[in-house]
N, C-alpha and C. Protein backbone atom coordinates (compact mmCIF):
# COMPACT_ATOMS: atom_id res chain seq x y z
N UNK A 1 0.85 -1.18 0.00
CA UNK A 1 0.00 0.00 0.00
C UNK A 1 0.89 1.24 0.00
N UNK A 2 0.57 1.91 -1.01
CA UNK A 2 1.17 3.33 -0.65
C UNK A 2 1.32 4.56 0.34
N UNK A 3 2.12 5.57 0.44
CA UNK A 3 2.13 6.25 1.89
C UNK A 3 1.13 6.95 1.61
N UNK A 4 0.64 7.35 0.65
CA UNK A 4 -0.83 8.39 0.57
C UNK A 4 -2.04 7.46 0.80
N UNK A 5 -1.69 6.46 0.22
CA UNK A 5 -3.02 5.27 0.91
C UNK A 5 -3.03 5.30 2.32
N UNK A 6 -1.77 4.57 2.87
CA UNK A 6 -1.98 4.54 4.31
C UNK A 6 -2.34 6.05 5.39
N UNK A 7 -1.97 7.10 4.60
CA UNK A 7 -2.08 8.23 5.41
C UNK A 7 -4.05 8.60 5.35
N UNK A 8 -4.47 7.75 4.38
CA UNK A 8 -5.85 8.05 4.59
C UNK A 8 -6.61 7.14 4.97
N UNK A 9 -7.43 6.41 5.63
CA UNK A 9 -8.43 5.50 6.35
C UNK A 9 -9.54 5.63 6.67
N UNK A 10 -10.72 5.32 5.16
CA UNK A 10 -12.11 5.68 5.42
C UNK A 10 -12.02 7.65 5.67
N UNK A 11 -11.49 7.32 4.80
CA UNK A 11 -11.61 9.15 4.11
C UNK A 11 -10.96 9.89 5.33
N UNK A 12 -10.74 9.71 6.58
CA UNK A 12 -9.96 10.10 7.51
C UNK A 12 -8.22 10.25 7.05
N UNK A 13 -7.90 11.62 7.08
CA UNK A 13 -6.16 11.63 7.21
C UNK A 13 -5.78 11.64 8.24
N UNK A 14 -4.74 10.32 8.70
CA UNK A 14 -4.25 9.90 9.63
C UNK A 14 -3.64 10.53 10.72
N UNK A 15 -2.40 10.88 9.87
CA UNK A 15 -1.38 12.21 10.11
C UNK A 15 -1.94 13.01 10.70
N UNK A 16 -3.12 13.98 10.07
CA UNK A 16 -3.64 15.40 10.46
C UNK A 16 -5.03 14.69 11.87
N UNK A 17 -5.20 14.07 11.70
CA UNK A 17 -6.06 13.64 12.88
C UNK A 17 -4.68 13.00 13.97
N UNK A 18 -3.67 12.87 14.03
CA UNK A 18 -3.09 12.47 14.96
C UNK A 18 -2.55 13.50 15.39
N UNK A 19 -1.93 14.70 14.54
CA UNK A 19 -1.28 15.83 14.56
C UNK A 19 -3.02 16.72 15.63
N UNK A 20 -3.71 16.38 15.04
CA UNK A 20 -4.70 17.38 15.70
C UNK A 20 -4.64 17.55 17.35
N UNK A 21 -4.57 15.58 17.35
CA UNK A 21 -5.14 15.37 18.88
C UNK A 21 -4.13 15.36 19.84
N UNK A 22 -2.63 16.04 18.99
CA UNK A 22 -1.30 15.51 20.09
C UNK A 22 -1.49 17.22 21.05
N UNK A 23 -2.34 18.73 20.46
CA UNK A 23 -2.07 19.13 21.62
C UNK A 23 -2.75 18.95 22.98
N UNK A 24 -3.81 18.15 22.75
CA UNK A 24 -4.75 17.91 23.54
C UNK A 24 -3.87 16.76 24.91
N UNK A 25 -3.22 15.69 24.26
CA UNK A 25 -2.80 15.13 25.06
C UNK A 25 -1.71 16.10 25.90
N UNK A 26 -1.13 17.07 25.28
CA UNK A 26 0.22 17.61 26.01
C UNK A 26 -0.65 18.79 26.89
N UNK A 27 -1.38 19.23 26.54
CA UNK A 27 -2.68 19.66 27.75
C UNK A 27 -2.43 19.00 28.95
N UNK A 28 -3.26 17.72 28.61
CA UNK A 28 -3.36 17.06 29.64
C UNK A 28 -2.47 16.59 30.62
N UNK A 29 -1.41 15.97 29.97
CA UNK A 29 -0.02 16.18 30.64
C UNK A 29 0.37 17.21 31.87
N UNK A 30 0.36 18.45 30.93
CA UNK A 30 0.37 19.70 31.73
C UNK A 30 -0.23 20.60 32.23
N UNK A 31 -1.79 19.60 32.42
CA UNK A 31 -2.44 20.27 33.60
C UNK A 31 -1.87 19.00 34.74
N UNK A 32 -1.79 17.81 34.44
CA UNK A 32 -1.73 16.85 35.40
C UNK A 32 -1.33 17.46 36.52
N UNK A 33 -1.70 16.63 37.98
CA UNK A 33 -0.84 16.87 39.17
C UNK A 33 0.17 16.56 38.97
N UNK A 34 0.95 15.42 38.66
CA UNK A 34 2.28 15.38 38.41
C UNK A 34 3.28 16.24 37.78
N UNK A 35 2.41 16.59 36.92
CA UNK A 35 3.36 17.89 35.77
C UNK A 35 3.21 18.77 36.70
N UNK A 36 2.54 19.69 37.52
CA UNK A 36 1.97 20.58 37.96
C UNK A 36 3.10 20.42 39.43
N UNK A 37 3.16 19.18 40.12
CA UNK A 37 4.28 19.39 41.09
C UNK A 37 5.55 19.32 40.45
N UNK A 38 6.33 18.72 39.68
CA UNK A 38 7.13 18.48 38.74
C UNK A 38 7.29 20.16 38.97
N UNK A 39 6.97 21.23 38.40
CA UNK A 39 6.85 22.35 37.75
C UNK A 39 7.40 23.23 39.32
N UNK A 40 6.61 22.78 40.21
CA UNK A 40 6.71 23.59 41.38
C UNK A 40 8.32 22.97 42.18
N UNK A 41 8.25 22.18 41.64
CA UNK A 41 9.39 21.15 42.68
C UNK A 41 10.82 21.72 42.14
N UNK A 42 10.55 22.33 40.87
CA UNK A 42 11.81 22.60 39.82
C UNK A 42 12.02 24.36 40.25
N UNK A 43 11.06 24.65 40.31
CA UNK A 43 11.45 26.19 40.50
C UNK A 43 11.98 26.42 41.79
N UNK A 44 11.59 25.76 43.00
CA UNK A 44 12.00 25.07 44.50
C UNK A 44 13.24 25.25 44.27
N UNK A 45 13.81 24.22 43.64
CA UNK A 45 15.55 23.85 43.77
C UNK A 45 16.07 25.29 42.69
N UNK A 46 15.44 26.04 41.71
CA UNK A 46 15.96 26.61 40.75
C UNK A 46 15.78 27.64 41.87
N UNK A 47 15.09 28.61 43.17
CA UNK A 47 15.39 29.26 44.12
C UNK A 47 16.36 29.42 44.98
N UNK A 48 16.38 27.95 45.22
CA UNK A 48 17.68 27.68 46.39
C UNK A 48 18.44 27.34 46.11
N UNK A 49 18.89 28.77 45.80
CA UNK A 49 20.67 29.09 45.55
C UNK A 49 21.66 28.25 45.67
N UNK A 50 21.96 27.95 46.78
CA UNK A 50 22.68 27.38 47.43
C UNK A 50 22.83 25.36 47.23
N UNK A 51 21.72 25.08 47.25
CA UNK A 51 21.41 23.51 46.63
C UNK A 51 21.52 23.95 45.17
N UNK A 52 21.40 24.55 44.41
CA UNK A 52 21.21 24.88 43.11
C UNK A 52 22.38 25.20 42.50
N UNK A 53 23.88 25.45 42.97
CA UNK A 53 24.76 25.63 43.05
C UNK A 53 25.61 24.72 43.42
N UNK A 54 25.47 23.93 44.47
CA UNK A 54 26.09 22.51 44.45
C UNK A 54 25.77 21.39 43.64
N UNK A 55 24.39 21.60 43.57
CA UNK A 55 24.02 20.58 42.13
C UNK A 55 24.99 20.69 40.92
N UNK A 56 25.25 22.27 40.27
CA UNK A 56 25.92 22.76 39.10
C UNK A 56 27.11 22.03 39.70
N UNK A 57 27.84 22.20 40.62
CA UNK A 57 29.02 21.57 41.06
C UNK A 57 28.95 20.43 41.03
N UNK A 58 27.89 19.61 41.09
CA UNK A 58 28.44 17.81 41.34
C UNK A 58 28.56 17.72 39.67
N UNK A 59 27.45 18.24 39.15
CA UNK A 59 27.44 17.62 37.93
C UNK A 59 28.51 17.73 36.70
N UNK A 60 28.88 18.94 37.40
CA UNK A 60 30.50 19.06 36.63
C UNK A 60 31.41 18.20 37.46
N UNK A 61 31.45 18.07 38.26
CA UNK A 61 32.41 17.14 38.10
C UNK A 61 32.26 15.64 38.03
N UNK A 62 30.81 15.03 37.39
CA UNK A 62 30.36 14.11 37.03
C UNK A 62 30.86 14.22 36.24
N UNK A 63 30.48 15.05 35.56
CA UNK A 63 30.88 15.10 33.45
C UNK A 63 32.11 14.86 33.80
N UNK A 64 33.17 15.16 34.62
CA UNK A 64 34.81 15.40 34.53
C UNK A 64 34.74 13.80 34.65
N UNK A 65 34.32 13.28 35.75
CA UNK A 65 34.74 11.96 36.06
C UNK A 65 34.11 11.10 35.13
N UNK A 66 33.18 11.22 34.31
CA UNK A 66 33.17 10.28 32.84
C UNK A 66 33.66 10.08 31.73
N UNK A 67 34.21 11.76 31.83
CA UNK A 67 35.12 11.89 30.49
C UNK A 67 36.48 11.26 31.12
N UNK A 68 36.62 11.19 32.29
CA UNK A 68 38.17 10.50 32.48
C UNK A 68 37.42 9.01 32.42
N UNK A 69 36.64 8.23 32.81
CA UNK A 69 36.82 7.19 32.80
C UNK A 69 36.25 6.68 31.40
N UNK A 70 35.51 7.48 30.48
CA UNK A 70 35.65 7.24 28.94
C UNK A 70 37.13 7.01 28.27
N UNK A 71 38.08 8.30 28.94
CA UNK A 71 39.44 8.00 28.51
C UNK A 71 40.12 7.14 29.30
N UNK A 72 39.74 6.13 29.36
CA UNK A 72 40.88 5.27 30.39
C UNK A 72 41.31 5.70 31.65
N UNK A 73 41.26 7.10 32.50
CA UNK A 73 41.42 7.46 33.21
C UNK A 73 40.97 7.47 34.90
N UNK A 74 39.92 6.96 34.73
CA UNK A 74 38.92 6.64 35.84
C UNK A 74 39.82 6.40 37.01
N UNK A 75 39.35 7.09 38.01
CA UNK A 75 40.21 7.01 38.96
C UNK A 75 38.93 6.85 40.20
N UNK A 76 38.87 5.61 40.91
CA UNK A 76 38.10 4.87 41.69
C UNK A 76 37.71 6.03 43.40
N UNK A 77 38.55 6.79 43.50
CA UNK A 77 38.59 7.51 44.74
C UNK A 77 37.82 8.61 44.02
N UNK A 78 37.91 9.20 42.95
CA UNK A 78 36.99 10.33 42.87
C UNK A 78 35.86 10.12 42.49
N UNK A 79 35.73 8.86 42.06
CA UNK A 79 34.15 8.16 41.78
C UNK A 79 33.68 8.27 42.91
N UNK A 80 34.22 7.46 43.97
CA UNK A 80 33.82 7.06 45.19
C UNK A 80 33.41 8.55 45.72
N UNK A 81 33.94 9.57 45.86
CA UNK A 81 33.69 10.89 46.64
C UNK A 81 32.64 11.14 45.64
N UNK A 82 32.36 10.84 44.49
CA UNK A 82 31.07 11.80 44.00
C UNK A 82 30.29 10.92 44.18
N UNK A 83 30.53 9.66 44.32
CA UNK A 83 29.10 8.86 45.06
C UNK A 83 28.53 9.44 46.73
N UNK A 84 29.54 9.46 47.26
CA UNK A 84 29.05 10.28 48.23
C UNK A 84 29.10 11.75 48.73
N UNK A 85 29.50 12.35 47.73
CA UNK A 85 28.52 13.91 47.05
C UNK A 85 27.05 13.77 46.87
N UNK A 86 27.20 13.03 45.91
CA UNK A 86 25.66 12.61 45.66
C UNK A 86 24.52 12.26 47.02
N UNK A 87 25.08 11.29 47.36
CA UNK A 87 24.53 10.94 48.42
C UNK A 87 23.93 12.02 49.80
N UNK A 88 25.07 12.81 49.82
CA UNK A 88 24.02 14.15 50.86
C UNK A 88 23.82 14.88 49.94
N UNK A 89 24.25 15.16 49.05
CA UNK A 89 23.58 16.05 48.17
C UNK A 89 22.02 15.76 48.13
N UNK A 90 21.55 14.58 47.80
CA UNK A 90 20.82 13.97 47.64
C UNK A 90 19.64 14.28 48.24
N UNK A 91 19.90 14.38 49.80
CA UNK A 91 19.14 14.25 50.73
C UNK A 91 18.74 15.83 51.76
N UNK A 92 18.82 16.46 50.57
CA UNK A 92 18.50 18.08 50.87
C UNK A 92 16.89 17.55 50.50
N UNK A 93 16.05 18.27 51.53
CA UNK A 93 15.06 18.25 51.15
C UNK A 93 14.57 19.00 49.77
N UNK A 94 14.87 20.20 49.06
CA UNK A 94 14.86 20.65 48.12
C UNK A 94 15.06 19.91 46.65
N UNK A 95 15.89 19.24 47.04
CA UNK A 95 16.60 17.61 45.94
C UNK A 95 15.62 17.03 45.76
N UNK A 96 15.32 16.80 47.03
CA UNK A 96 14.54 15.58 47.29
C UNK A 96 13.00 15.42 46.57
N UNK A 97 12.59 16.31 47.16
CA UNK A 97 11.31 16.77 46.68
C UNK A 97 11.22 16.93 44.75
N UNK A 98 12.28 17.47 44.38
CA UNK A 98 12.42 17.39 43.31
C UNK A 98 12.45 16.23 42.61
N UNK A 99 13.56 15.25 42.95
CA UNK A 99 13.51 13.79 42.19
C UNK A 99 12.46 13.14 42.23
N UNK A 100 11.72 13.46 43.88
CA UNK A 100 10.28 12.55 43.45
C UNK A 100 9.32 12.69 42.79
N UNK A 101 9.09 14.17 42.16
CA UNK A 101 8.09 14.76 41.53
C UNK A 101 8.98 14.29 39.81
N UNK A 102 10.18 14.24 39.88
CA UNK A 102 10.46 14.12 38.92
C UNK A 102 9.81 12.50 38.32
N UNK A 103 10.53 11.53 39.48
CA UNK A 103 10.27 10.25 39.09
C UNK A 103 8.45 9.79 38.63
N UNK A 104 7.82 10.87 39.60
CA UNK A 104 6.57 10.36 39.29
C UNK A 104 5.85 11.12 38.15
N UNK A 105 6.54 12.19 37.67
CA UNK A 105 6.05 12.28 36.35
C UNK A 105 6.82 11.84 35.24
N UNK A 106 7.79 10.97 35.40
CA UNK A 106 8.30 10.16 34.46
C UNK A 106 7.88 8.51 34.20
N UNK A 107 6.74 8.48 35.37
CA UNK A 107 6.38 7.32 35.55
C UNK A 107 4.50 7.87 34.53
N UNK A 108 4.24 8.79 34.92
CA UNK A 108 3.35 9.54 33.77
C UNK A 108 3.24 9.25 32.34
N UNK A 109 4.65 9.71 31.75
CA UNK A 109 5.17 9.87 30.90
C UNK A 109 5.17 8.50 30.13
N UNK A 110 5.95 7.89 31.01
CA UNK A 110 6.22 6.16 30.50
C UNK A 110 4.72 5.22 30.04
N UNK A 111 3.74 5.73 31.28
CA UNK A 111 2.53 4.98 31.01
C UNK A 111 1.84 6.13 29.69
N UNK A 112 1.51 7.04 28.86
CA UNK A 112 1.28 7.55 27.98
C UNK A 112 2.51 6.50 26.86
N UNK A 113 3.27 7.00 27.13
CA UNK A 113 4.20 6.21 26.64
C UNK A 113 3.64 4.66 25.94
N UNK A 114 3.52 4.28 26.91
CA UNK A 114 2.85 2.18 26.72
C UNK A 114 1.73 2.46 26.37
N UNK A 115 0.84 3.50 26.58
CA UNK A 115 -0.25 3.34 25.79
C UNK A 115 -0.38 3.29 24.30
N UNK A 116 0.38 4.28 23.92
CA UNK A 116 1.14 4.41 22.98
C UNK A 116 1.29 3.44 22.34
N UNK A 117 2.05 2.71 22.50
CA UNK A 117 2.88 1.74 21.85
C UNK A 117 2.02 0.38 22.05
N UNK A 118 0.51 0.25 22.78
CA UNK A 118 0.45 -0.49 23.05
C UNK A 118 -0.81 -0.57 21.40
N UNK A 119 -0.93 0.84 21.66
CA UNK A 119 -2.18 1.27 20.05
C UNK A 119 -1.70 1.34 18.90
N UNK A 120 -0.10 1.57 18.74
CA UNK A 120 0.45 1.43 17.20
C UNK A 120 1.13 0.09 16.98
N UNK A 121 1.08 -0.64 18.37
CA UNK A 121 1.85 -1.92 18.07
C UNK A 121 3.32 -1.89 17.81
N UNK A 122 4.00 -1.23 18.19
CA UNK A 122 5.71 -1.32 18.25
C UNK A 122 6.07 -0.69 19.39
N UNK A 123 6.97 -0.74 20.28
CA UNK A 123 7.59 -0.02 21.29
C UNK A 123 7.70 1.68 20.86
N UNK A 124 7.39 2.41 21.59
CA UNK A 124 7.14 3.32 21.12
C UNK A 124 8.56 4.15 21.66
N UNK A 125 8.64 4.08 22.77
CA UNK A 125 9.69 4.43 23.69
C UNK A 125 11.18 4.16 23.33
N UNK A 126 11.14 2.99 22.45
CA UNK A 126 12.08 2.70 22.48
C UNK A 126 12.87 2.85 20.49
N UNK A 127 11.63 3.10 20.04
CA UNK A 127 11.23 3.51 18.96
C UNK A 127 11.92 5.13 18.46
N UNK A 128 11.38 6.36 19.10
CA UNK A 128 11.42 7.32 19.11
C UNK A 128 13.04 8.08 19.53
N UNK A 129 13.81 7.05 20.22
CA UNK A 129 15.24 7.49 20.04
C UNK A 129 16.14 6.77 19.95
N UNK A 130 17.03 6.71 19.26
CA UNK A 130 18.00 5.73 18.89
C UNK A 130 18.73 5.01 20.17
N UNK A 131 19.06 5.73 21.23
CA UNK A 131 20.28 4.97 22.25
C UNK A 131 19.06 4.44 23.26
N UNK A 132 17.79 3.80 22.80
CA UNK A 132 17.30 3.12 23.93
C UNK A 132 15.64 3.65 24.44
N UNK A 133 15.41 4.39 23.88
CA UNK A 133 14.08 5.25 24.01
C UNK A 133 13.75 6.67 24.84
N UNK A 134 12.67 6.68 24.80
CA UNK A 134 12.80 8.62 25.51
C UNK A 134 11.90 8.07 26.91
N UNK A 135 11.77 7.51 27.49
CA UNK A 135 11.05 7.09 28.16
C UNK A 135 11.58 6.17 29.69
């Protein structure tokens, strides 16, 4: 069947009826409670300075310590200290609050996600980006 065949179904265009209904879902999304704490939980940590600033700091020197252990360099003691960077870092309530709002609207996300994929019949998630899915 051709792509202009398949793009039409009982006089319905596929495309433009799917294109129609995707802002509706991202609506919904972002009225959700999840999106909606997600949103509040982010501006939280993007306030406090101070957690918001050590974050910028771990994560640079995450990036440092991958690019050394991408180059052969990995050095086990500075892993170890940014594991436990992480670790109180972690446990700022400001963090905190954040990752969980994060996790649970990624758990949102994932189930839209499977619905998804469960109505076009292919992994959708895993589909949509090359190193493993967006999901």
């Amino acid at each position: 069947m051709s792509t202009a065949k398949q793009d039409v179904m009982n006089g319905v265009d596929l495309q433009a009826a799917a294109l129609e209904k995707a802002p509706a879902l991202a609506r919904a999304v972002g009225e959700s409670p999840s999106f909606k704490a997600f949103e509040a939980a982010q501006e939280a940590l993007m306030a406090d300075q101070e957690v918001d600033r050590k974050l910028q700091d771990y994560q640079r020197r995450q990036q440092e310590v991958w690019f050394a252990r991408t180059w052969g360099g990995g050095d086990s003691v500075q892993e170890a200290a940014l594991e436990e960077e992480w670790r109180v870092l972690s446990q700022t309530p400001t963090l905190r609050a954040y990752l969980r709002a994060q996790e649970q609207l990624t758990d949102v996300l994932r189930a839209v996600a499977g619905m998804i994929s469960q109505e076009i019949g292919i992994d959708y998630g895993a589909a949509c980006a090359p190193a493993g899915g967006c999901c």
